[in-house]
Protein backbone atom coordinates (compact mmCIF):
# COMPACT_ATOMS: atom_id res chain seq x y z
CA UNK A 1 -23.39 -2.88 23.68
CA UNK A 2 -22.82 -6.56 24.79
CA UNK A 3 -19.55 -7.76 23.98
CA UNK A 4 -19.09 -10.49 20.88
CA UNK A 5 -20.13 -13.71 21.82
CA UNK A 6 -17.95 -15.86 19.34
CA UNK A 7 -18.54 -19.64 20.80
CA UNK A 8 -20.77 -20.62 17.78
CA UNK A 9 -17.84 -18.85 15.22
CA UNK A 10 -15.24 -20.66 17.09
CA UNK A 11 -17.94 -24.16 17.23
CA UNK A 12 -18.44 -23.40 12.70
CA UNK A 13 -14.42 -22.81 12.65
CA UNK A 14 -13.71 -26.08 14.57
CA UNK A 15 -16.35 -27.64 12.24
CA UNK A 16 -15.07 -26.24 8.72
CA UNK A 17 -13.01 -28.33 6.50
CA UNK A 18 -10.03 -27.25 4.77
CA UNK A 19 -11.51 -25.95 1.76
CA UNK A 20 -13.55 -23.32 3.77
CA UNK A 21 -13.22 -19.19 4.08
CA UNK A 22 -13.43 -17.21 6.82
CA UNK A 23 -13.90 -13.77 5.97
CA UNK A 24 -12.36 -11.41 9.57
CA UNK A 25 -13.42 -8.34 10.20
CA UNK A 26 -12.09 -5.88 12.69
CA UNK A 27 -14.32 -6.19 15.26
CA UNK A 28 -12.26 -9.55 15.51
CA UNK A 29 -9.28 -8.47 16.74
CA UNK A 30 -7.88 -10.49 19.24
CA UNK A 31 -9.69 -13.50 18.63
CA UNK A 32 -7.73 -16.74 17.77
CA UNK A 33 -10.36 -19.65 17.33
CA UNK A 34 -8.83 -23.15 18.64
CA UNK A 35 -8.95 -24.76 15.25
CA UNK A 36 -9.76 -23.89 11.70
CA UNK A 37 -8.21 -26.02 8.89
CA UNK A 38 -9.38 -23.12 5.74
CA UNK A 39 -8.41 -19.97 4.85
CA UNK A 40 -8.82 -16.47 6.96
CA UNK A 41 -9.11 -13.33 4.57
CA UNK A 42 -9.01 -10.20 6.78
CA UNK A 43 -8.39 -6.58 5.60
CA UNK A 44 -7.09 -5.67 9.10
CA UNK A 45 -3.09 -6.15 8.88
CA UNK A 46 -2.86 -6.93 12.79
CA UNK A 47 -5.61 -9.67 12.20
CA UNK A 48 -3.52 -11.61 9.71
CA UNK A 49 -0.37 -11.51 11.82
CA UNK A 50 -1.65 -12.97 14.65
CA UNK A 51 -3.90 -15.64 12.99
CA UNK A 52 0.00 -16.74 10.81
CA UNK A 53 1.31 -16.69 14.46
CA UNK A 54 -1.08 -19.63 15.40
CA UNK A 55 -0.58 -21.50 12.51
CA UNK A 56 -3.91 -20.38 10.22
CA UNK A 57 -3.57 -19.99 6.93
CA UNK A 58 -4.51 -15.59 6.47
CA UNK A 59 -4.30 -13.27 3.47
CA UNK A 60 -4.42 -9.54 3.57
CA UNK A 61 -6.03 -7.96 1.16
CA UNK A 62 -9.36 -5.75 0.69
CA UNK A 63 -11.88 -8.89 0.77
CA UNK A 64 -11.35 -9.65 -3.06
CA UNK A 65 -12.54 -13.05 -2.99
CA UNK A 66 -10.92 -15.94 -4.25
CA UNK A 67 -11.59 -18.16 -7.42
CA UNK A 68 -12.52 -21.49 -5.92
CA UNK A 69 -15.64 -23.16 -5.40
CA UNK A 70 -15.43 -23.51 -1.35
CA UNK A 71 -17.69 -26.13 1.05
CA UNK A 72 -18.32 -23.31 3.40
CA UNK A 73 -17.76 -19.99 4.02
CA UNK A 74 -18.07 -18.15 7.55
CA UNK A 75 -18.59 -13.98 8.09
CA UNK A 76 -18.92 -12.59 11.81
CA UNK A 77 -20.55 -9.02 10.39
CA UNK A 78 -18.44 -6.05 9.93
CA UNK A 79 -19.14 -2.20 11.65
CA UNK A 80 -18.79 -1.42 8.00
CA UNK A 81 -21.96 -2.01 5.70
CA UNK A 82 -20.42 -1.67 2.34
CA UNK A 83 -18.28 -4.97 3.47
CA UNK A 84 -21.35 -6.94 4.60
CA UNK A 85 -23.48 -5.69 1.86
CA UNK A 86 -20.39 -7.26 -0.94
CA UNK A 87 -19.58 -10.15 0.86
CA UNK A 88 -23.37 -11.37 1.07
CA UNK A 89 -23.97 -10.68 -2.62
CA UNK A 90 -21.10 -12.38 -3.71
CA UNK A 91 -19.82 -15.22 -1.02
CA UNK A 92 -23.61 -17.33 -2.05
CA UNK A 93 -21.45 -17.72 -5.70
CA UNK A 94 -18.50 -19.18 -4.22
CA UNK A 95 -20.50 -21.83 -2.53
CA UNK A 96 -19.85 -25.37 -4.13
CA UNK A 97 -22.93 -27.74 -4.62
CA UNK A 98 -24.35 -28.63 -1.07
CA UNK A 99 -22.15 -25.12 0.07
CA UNK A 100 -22.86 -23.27 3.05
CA UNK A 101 -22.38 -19.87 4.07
CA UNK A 102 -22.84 -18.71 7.99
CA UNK A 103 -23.51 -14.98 8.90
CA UNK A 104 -23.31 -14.23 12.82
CA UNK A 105 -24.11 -11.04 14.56
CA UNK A 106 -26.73 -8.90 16.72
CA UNK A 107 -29.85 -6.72 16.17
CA UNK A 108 -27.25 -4.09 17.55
CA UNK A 109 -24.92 -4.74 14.58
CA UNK A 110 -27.26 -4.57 11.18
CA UNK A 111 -28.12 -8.10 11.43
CA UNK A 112 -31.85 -7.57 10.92
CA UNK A 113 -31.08 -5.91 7.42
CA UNK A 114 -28.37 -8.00 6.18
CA UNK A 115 -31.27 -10.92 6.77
CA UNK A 116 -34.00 -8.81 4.52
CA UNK A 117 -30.98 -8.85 1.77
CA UNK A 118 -30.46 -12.31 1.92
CA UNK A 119 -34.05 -12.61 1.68
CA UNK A 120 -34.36 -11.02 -1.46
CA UNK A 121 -30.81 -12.96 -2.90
CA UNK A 122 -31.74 -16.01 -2.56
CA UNK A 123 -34.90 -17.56 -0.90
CA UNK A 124 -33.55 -20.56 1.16
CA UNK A 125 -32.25 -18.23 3.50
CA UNK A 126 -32.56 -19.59 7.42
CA UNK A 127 -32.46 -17.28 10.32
CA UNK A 128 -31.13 -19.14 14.01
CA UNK A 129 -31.14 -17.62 17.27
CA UNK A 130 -28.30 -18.20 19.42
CA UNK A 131 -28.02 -16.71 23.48
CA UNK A 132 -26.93 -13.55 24.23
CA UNK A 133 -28.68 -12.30 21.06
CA UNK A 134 -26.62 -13.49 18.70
CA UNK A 135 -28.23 -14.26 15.28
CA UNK A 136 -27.09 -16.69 12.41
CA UNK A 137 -27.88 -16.58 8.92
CA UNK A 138 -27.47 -19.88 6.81
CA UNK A 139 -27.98 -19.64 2.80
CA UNK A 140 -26.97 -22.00 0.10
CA UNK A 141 -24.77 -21.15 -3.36
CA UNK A 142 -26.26 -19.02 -5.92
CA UNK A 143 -25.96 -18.47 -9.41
CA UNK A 144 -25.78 -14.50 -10.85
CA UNK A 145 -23.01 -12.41 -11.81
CA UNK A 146 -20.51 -11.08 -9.52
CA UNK A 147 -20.86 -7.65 -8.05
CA UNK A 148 -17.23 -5.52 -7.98
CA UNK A 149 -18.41 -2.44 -7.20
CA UNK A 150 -16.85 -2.75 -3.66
CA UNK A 151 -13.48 -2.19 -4.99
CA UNK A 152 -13.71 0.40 -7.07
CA UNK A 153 -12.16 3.81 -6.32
CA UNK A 154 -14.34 6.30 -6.49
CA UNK A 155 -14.21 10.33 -7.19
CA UNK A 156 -14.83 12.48 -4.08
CA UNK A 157 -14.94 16.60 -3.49
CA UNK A 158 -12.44 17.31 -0.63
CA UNK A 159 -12.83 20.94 -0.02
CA UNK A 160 -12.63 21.62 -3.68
CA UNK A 161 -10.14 18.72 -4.37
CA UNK A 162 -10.61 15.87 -6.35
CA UNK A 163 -9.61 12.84 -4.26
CA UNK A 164 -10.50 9.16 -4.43
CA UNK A 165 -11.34 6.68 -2.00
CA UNK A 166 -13.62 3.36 -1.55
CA UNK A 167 -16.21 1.75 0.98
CA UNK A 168 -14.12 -0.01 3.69
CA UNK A 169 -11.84 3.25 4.35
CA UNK A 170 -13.33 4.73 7.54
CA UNK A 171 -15.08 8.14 6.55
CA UNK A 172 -14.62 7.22 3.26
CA UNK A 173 -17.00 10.01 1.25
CA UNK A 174 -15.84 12.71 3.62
CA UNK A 175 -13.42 14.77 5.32
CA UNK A 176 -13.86 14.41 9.15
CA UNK A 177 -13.90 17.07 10.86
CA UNK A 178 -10.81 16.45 13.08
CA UNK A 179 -8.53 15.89 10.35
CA UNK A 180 -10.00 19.13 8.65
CA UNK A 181 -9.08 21.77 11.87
CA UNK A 182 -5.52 19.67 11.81
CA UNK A 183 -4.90 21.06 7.96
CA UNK A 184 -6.24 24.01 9.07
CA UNK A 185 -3.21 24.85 11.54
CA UNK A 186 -1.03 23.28 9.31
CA UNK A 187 2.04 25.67 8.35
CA UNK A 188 4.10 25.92 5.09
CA UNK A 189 6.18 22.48 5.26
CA UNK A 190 9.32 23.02 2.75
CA UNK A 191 11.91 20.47 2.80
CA UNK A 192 10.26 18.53 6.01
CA UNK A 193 9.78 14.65 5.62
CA UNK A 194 6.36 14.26 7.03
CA UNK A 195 4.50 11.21 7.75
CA UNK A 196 0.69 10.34 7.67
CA UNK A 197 0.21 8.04 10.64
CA UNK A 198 -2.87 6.13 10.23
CA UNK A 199 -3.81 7.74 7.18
CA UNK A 200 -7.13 6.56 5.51
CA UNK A 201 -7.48 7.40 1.99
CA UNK A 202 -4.40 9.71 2.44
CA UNK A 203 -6.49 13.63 3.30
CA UNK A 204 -3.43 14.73 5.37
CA UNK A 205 -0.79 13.01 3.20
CA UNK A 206 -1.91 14.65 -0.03
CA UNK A 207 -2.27 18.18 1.71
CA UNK A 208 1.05 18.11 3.55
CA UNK A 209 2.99 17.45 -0.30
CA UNK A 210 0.78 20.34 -1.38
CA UNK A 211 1.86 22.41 1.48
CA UNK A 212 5.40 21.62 0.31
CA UNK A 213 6.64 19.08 2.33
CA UNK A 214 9.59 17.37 0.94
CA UNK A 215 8.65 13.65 1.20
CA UNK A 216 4.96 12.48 3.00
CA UNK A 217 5.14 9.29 3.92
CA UNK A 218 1.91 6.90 4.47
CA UNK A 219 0.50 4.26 6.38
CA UNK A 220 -2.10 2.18 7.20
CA UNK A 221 -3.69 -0.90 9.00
CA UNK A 222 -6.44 -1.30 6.59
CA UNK A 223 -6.09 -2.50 2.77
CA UNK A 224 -8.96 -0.30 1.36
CA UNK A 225 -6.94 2.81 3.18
CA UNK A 226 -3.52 1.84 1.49
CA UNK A 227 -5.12 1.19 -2.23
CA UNK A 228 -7.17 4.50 -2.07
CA UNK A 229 -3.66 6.49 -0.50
CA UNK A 230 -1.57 5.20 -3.23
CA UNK A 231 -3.78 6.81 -5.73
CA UNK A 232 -4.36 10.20 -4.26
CA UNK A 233 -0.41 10.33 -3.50
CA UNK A 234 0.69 9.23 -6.97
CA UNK A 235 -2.25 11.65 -8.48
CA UNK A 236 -0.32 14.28 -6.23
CA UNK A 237 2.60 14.02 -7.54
CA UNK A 238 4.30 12.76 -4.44
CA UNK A 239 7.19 10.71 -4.22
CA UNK A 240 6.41 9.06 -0.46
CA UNK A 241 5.51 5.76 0.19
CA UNK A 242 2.40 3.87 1.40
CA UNK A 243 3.14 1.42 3.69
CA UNK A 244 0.91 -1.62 5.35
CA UNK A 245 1.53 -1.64 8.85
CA UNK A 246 0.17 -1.87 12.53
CA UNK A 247 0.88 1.86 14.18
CA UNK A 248 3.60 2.06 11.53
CA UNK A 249 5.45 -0.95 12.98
CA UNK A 250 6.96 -1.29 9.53
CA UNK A 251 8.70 2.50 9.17
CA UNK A 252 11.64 3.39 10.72
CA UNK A 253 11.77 7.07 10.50
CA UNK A 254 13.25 9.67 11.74
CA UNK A 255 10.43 12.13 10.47
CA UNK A 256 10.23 16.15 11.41
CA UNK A 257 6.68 15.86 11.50
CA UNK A 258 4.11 13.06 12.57
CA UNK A 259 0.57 13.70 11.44
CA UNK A 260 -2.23 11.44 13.27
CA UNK A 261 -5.63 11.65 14.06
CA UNK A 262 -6.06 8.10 15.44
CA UNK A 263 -9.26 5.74 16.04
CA UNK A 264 -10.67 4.79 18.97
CA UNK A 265 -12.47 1.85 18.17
CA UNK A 266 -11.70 -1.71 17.72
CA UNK A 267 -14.90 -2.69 15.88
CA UNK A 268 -17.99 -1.65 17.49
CA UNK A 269 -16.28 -1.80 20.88
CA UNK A 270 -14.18 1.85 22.40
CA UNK A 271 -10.51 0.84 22.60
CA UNK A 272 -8.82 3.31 24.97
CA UNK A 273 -5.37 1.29 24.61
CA UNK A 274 -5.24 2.55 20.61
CA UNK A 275 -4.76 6.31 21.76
CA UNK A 276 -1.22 5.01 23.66
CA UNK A 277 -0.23 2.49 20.76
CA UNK A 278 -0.21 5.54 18.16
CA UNK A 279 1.12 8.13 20.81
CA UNK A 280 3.95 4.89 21.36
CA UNK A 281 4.68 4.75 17.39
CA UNK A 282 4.87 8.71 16.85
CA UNK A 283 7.45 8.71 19.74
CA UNK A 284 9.57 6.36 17.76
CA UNK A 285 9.59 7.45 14.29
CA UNK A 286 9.98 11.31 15.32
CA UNK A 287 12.98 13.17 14.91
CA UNK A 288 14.26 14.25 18.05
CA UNK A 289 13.53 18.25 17.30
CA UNK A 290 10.77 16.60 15.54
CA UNK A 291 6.66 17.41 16.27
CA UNK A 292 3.50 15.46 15.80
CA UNK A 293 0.46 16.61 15.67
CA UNK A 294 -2.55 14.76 17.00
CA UNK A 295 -6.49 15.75 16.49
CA UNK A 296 -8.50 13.54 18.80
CA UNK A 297 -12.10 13.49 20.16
CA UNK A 298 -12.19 15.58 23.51
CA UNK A 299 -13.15 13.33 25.54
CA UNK A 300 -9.82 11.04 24.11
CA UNK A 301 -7.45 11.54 27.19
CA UNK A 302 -4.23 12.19 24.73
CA UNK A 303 -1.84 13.48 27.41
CA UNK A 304 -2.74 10.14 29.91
CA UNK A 305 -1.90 8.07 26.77
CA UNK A 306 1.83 10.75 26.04
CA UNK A 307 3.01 10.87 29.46
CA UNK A 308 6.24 9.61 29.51
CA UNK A 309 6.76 9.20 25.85
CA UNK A 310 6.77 13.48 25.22
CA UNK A 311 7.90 16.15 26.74
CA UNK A 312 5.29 18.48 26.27
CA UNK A 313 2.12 18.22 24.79
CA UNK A 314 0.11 21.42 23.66
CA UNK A 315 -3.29 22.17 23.40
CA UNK A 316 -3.25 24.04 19.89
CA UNK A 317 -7.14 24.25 18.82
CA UNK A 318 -10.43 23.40 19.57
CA UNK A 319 -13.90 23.13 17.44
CA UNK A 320 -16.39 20.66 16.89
CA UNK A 321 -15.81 18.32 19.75
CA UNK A 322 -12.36 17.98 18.88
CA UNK A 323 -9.20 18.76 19.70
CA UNK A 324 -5.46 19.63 18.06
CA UNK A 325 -2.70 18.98 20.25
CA UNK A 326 1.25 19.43 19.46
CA UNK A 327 3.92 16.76 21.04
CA UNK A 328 7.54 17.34 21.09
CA UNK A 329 10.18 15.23 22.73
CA UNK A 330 11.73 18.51 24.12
C-alpha cells in the first residue's frame, strides 16, 4: 500500500480558518501540517502531544464532537470504519451555512464506500481526484438528528464473561487470539501488582484481578480503550487504575508482572519500531525480579526489539500464528 499522500490535507489545513475542525486519526501519526489556525480532535494520545508541541490547538477525547457551528471541517479517513461511518453522519450537522466538510483517502482505504454513504446523506456530495490516488469528498451542512451510537458501550461474551467495549477499541467485539493463549498460561497471581500494557478494552486487566492479582493496573493510547477499561475494571471489582498514556509514559511502576500484547501498526502502515517502544516501557516499569509477558505475531521479531533491555527472553507457547514469550531482567 502506497504511503499517505497528505499535500492536499496540509494545502485544506493551511487554508482553514480558525473556526475549523480537524478530526486525526492514527494513521496520522507523525504528521505536523505547517499551519492550521482551528482545532485538532484526535483519539490517539501521542497525536495530541505532538500537535500542542507545535503550537495547534488538540483535544483528546473519543471523537465526541463539539457544540459549535464550524466553517469547515477536515477528516483524512480512519483504518477504523465505525469512526468514519460516525464522523460522516454527524460532522455534515456541524457545518455552519455555506460549511464545508473535506474527506481524503484511497480506494485502498474504504474511500469508495464512505462516498456511496455520503451519497445517500446528503445529495450535494462531490467526489475529486487528486495524484497518487488520493480521493476527496466535499459535502455541505445537513439538517437530521445526531447519531451517538458510536459511543456507547456495548455488552460482549468473552469466553463466558460479560465485558463491555465500543467501536474504535481495536478488536473491539472479540477476544484475539494472542491475548487469549497469554490468559491461558497465566498462573494464580495473589498479592502481585500487575499491569495491562496497552490494554484495549481491559481482557487481560479484568482476568489478571480475577486470577487474584493484588492491584492491575491499565493503560492505553487510545480514548475508546481507556472508557471501555474503566468499566470492565470497576464492574470487576478492581481497585487499579486506567491511565492515558503513550507506552505507559505516564506510570512509574515498579510492577511484578507486565502484561502486553502490543500492535504493530501505525494506521494502515506496519510499524516495526512499536515492538521496541513497548519492549522499552516494560523494561522500565518492571520490578527488577519482575516478568512480562508478551504475545506477538510470529513473524514480530520480539527478541531483536529486547536485546539489551532483558536478560532473557523465553519462548513459552505457540498456536495460531502467535507466540507467548517471558522477559526477565535476570
Amino acid at each position: 500500500m502506497n504511503p499517505p499522500d497528505n499535500t492536499v490535507l496540509e494545502q485544506l489545513l493551511r487554508q482553514a480558518g480558525s473556526n475549523s475542525l480537524w478530526y486525526v486519526a492514527e494513521n496520522l501519526a507523525g504528521f505536523v501540517p505547517g499551519a492550521f489556525a482551528g482545532q485538532a480532535i484526535s483519539n490517539r494520545l501521542d497525536i495530541v502531544r505532538q500537535l500542542q508541541q507545535h503550537h495547534i490547538a488538540a483535544r483528546f477525547d473519543d471523537f465526541v464532537l463539539p457544540q459549535q457551528r464550524v466553517d469547515r471541517i477536515i477528516w483524512r479517513i480512519s483504518k477504523e470504519k465505525a469512526i468514519n461511518l460516525h464522523l460522516l453522519h454527524n460532522a455534515p450537522l456541524q457545518l455552519a451555512d455555506n460549511g464545508r466538510l473535506h474527506v481524503l483517502g484511497q480506494r485502498q482505504e474504504g474511500i469508495d464506500s464512505l462516498y456511496k454513504y455520503l451519497q445517500q446523506q446528503h445529495a450535494s456530495v462531490q467526489r475529486l481526484k487528486h495524484k497518487k490516488g488520493l480521493y476527496e469528498l466535499q459535502t455541505g451542512p445537513a439538517s437530521g438528528t445526531p447519531d451517538t451510537h458510536y459511543h456507547l458501550l456495548q455488552p460482549i461474551d468473552v469466553d463466558g464473561l460479560s465485558l463491555l467495549s465500543k467501536p474504535g477499541v481495536f478488536g473491539w467485539n472479540k477476544v484475539d487470539a494472542g491475548s487469549r493463549l497469554l490468559v491461558d498460561h497465566l498462573p494464580a497471581l495473589d498479592g502481585q501488582r500487575v499491569l495491562d500494557l496497552g490494554c484495549g478494552y481491559g481482557y487481560l486487566a479484568v482476568m489478571a484481578h480475577r486470577l487474584g492479582a493484588a492491584c492491575v493496573d491499565a493503560t492505553d493510547n487510545n480514548a475508546a480503550a481507556i472508557i471501555a477499561c474503566q468499566a470492565n475494571l470497576a464492574a470487576a471489582g478492581s481497585n487499579g487504575k486506567v491511565i492515558a498514556g503513550d507506552c505507559g509514559d505516564a506510570l512509574a511502576g515498579p510492577y511484578d508482572l507486565v502484561l502486553c500484547n502490543p500492535p504493530f501498526h501505525q494506521g494502515f502502515a506496519h510499524d516495526t519500531q512499536l515492538t521496541r517502544r513497548f519492549c522499552q516501557a516494560a523494561a522500565r516499569l518492571l520490578a527488577p525480579d519482575g516478568r512480562a509477558l508478551f504475545v506477538v505475531n510470529q513473524f514480530i521479531g520480539l527478541e531483536k526489539a529486547a536485546a539489551g533491555l532483558f536478560a532473557r527472553c523465553e519462548p513459552l507457547a505457540q498456536q495460531h500464528g502467535f507466540r507467548l514469550l517471558q522477559l526477565t531482567k535476570t
